[in-house]
PDB file of N, CA and C in Angstrom:
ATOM      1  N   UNK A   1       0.843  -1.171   0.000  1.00  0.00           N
ATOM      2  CA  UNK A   1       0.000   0.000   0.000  1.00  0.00           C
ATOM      3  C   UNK A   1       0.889   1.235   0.000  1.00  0.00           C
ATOM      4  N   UNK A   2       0.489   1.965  -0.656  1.00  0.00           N
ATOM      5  CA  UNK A   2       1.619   3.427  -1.025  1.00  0.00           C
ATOM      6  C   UNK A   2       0.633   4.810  -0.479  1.00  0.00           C
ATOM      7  N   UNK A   3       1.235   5.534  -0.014  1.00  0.00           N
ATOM      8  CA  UNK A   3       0.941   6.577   0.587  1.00  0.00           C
ATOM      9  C   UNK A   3       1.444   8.092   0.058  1.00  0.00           C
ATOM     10  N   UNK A   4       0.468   8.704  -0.740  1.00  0.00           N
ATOM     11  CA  UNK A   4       0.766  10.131  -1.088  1.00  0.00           C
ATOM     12  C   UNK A   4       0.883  11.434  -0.447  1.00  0.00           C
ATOM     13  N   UNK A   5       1.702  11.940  -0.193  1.00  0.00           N
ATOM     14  CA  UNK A   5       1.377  13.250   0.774  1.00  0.00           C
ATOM     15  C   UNK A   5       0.141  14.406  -0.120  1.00  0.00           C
ATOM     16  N   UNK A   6       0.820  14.423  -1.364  1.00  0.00           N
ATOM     17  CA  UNK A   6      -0.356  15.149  -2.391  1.00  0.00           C
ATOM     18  C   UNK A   6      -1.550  14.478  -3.027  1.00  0.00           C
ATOM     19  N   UNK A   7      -1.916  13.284  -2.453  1.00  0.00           N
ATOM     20  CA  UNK A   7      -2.789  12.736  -3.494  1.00  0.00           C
ATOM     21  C   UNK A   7      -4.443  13.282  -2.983  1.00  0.00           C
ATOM     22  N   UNK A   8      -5.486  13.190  -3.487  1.00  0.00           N
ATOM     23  CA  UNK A   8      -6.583  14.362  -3.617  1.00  0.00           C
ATOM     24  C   UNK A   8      -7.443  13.422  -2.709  1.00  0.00           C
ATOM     25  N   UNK A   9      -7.803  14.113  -1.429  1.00  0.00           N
ATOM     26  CA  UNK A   9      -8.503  13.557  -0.515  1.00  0.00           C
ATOM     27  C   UNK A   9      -9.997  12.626  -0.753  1.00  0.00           C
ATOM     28  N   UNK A  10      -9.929  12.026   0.089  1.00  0.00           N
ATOM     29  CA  UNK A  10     -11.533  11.262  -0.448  1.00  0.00           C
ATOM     30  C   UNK A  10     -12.775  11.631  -0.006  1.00  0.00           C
ATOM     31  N   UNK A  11     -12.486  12.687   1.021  1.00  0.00           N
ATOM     32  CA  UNK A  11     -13.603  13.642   1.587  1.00  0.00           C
ATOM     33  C   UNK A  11     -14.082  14.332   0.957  1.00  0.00           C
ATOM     34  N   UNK A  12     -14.963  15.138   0.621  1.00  0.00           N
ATOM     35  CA  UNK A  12     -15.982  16.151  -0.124  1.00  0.00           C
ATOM     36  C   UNK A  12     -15.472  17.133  -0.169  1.00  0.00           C
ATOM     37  N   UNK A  13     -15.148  18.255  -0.679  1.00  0.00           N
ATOM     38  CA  UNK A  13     -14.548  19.520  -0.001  1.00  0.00           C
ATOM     39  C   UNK A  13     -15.619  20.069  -0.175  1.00  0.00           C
ATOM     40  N   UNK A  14     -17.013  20.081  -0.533  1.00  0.00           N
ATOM     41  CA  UNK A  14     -17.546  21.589  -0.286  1.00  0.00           C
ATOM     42  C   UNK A  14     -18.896  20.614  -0.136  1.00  0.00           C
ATOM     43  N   UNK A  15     -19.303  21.587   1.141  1.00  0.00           N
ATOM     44  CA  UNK A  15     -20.767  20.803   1.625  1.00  0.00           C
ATOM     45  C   UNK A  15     -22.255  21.692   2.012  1.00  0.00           C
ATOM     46  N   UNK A  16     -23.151  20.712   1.603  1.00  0.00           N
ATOM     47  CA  UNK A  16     -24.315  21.238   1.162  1.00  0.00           C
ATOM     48  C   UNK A  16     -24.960  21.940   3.060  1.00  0.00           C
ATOM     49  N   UNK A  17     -24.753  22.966   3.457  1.00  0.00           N
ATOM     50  CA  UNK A  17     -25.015  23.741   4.569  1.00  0.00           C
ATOM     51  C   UNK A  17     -26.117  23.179   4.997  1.00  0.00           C
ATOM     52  N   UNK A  18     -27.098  22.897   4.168  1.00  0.00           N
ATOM     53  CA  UNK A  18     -28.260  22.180   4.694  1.00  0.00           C
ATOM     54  C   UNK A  18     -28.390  21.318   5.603  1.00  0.00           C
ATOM     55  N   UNK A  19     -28.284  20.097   4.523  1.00  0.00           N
ATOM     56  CA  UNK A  19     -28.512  18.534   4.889  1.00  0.00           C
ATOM     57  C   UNK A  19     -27.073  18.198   5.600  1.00  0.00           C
ATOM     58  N   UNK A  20     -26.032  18.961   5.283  1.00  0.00           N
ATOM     59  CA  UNK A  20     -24.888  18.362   6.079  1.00  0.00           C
ATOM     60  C   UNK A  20     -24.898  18.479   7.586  1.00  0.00           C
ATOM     61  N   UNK A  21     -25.392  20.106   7.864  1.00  0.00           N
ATOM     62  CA  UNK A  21     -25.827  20.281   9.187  1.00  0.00           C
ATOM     63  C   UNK A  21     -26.032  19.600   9.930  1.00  0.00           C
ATOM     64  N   UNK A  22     -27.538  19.008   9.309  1.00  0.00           N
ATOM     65  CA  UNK A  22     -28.490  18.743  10.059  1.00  0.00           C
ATOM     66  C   UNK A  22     -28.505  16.308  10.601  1.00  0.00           C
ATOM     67  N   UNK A  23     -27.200  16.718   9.803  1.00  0.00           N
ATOM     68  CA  UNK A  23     -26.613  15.508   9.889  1.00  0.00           C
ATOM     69  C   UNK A  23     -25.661  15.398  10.840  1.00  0.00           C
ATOM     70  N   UNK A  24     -24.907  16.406  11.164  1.00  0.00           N
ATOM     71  CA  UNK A  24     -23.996  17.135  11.921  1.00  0.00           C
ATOM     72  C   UNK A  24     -24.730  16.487  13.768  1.00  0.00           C
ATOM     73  N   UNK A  25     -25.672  17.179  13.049  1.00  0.00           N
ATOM     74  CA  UNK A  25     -26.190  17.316  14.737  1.00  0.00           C
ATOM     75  C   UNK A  25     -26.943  16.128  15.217  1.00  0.00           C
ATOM     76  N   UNK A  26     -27.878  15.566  14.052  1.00  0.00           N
ATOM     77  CA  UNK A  26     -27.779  14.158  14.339  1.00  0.00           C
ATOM     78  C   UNK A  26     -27.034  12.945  15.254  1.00  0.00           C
ATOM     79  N   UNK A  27     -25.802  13.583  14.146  1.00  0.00           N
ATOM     80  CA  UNK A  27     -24.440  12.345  14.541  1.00  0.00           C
ATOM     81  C   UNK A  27     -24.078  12.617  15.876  1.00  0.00           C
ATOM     82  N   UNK A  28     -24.394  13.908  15.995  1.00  0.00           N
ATOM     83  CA  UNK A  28     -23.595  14.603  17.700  1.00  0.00           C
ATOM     84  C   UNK A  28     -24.385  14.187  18.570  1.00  0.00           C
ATOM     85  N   UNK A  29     -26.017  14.248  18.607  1.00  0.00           N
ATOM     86  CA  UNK A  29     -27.075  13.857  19.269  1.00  0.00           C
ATOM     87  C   UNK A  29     -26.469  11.738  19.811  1.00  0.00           C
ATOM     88  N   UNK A  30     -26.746  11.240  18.291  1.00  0.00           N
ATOM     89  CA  UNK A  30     -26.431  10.016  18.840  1.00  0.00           C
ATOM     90  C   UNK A  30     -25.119   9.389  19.345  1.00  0.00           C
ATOM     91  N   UNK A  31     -23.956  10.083  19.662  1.00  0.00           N
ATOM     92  CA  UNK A  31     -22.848  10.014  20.393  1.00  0.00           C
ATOM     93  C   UNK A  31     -23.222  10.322  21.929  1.00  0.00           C
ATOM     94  N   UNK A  32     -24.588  11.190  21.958  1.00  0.00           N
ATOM     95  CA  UNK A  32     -24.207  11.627  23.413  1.00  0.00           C
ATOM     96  C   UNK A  32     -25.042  10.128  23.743  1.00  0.00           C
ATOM     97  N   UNK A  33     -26.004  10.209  23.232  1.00  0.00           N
ATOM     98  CA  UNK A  33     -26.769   8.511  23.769  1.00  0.00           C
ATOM     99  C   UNK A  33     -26.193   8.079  23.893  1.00  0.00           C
ATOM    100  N   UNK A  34     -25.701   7.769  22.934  1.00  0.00           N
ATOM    101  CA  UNK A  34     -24.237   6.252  23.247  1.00  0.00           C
ATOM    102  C   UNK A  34     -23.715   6.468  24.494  1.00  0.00           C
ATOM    103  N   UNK A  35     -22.684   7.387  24.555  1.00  0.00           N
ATOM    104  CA  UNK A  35     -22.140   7.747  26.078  1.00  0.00           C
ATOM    105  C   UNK A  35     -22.482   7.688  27.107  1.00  0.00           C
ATOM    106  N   UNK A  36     -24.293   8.278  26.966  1.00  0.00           N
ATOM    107  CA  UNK A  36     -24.834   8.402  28.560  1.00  0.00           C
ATOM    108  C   UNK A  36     -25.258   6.727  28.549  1.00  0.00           C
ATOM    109  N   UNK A  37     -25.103   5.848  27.602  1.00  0.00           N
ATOM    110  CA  UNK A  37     -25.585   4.629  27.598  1.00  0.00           C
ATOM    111  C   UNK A  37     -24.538   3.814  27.920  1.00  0.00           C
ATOM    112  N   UNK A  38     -22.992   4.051  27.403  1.00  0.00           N
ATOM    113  CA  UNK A  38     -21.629   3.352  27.780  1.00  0.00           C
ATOM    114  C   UNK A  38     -21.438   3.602  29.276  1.00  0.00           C
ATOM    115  N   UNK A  39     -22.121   5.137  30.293  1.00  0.00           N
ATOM    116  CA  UNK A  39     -21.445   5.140  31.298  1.00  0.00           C
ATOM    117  C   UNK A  39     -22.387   4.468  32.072  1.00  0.00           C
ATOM    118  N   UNK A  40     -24.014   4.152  31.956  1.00  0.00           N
ATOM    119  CA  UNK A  40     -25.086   3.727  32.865  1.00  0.00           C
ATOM    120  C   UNK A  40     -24.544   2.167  32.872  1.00  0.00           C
ATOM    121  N   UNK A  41     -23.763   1.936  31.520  1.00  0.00           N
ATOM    122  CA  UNK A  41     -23.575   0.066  31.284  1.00  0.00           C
ATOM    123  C   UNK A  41     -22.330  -0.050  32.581  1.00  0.00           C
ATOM    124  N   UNK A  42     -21.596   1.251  32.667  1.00  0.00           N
ATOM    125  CA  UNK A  42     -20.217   0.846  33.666  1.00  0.00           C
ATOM    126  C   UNK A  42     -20.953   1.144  35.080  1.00  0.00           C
ATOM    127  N   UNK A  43     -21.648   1.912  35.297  1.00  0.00           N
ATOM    128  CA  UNK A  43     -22.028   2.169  36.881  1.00  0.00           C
ATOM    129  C   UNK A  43     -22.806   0.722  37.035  1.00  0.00           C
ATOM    130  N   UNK A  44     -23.380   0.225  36.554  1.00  0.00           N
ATOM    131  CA  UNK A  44     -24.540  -0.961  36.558  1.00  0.00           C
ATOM    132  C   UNK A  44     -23.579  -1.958  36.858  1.00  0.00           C
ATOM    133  N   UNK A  45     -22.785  -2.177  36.187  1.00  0.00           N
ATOM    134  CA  UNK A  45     -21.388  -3.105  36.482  1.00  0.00           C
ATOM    135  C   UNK A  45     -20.812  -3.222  37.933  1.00  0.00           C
ATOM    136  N   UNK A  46     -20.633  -1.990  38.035  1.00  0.00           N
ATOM    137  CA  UNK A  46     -20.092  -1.819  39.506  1.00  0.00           C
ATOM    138  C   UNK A  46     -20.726  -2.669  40.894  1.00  0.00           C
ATOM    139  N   UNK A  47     -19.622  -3.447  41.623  1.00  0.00           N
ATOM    140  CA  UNK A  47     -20.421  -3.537  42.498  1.00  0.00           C
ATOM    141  C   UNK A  47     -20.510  -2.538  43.711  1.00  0.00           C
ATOM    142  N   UNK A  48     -22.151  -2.669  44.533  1.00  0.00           N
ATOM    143  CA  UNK A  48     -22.163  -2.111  45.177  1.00  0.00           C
ATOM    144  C   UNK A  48     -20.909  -2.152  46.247  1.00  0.00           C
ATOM    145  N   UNK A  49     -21.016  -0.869  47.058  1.00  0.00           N
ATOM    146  CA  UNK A  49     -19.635  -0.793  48.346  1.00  0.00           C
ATOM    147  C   UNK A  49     -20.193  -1.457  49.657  1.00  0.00           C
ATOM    148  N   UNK A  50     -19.904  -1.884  50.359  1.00  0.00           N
ATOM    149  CA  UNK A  50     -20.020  -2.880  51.555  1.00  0.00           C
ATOM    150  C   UNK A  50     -19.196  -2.225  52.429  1.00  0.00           C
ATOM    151  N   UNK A  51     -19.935  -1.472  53.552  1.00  0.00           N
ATOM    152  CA  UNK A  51     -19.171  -1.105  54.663  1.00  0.00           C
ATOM    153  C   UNK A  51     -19.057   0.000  54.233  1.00  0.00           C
ATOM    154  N   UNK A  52     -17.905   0.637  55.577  1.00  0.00           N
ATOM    155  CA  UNK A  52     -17.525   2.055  55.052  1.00  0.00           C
ATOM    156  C   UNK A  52     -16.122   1.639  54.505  1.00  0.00           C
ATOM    157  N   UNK A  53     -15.534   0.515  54.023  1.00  0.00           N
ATOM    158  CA  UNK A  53     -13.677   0.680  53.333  1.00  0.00           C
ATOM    159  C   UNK A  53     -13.919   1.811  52.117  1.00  0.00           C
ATOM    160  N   UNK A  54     -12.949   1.930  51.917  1.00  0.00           N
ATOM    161  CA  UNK A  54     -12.538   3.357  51.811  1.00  0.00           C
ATOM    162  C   UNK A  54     -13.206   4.752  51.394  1.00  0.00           C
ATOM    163  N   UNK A  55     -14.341   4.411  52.742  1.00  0.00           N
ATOM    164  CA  UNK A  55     -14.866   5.956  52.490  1.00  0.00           C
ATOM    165  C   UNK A  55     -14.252   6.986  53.643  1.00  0.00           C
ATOM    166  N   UNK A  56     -13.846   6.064  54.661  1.00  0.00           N
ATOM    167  CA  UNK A  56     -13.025   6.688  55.424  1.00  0.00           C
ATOM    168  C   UNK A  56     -11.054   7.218  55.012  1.00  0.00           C
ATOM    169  N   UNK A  57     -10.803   8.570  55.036  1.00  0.00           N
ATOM    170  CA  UNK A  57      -9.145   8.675  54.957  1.00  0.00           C
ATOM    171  C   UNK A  57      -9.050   9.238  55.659  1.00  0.00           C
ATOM    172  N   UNK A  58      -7.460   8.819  56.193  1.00  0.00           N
ATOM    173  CA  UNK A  58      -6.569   9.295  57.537  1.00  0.00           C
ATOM    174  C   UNK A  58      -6.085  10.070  57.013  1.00  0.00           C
ATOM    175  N   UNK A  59      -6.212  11.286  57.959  1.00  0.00           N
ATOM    176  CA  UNK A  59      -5.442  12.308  57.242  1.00  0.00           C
ATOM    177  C   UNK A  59      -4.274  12.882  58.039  1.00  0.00           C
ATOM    178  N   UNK A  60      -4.275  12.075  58.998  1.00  0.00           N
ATOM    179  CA  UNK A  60      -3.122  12.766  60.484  1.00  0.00           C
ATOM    180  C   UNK A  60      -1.916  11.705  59.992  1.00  0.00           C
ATOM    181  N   UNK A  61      -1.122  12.578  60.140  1.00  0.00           N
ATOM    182  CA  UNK A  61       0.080  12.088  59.672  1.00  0.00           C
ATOM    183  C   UNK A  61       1.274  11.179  61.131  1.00  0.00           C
TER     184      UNK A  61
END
Protein backbone atom coordinates (compact mmCIF):
# COMPACT_ATOMS: atom_id res chain seq x y z
CA UNK A 1 0.00 0.00 0.00
CA UNK A 2 1.62 3.43 -1.03
CA UNK A 3 0.94 6.58 0.59
CA UNK A 4 0.77 10.13 -1.09
CA UNK A 5 1.38 13.25 0.77
CA UNK A 6 -0.36 15.15 -2.39
CA UNK A 7 -2.79 12.74 -3.49
CA UNK A 8 -6.58 14.36 -3.62
CA UNK A 9 -8.50 13.56 -0.52
CA UNK A 10 -11.53 11.26 -0.45
CA UNK A 11 -13.60 13.64 1.59
CA UNK A 12 -15.98 16.15 -0.12
CA UNK A 13 -14.55 19.52 0.00
CA UNK A 14 -17.55 21.59 -0.29
CA UNK A 15 -20.77 20.80 1.62
CA UNK A 16 -24.32 21.24 1.16
CA UNK A 17 -25.02 23.74 4.57
CA UNK A 18 -28.26 22.18 4.69
CA UNK A 19 -28.51 18.53 4.89
CA UNK A 20 -24.89 18.36 6.08
CA UNK A 21 -25.83 20.28 9.19
CA UNK A 22 -28.49 18.74 10.06
CA UNK A 23 -26.61 15.51 9.89
CA UNK A 24 -24.00 17.13 11.92
CA UNK A 25 -26.19 17.32 14.74
CA UNK A 26 -27.78 14.16 14.34
CA UNK A 27 -24.44 12.35 14.54
CA UNK A 28 -23.60 14.60 17.70
CA UNK A 29 -27.07 13.86 19.27
CA UNK A 30 -26.43 10.02 18.84
CA UNK A 31 -22.85 10.01 20.39
CA UNK A 32 -24.21 11.63 23.41
CA UNK A 33 -26.77 8.51 23.77
CA UNK A 34 -24.24 6.25 23.25
CA UNK A 35 -22.14 7.75 26.08
CA UNK A 36 -24.83 8.40 28.56
CA UNK A 37 -25.58 4.63 27.60
CA UNK A 38 -21.63 3.35 27.78
CA UNK A 39 -21.44 5.14 31.30
CA UNK A 40 -25.09 3.73 32.87
CA UNK A 41 -23.58 0.07 31.28
CA UNK A 42 -20.22 0.85 33.67
CA UNK A 43 -22.03 2.17 36.88
CA UNK A 44 -24.54 -0.96 36.56
CA UNK A 45 -21.39 -3.10 36.48
CA UNK A 46 -20.09 -1.82 39.51
CA UNK A 47 -20.42 -3.54 42.50
CA UNK A 48 -22.16 -2.11 45.18
CA UNK A 49 -19.63 -0.79 48.35
CA UNK A 50 -20.02 -2.88 51.56
CA UNK A 51 -19.17 -1.11 54.66
CA UNK A 52 -17.53 2.06 55.05
CA UNK A 53 -13.68 0.68 53.33
CA UNK A 54 -12.54 3.36 51.81
CA UNK A 55 -14.87 5.96 52.49
CA UNK A 56 -13.02 6.69 55.42
CA UNK A 57 -9.15 8.68 54.96
CA UNK A 58 -6.57 9.29 57.54
CA UNK A 59 -5.44 12.31 57.24
CA UNK A 60 -3.12 12.77 60.48
CA UNK A 61 0.08 12.09 59.67
Amino acid sequence: MALSINAPSSMPTNIDSGSSLKVAVIAKDQQKIEGEMALQLIEAALPPPVGNSGHNINIKA
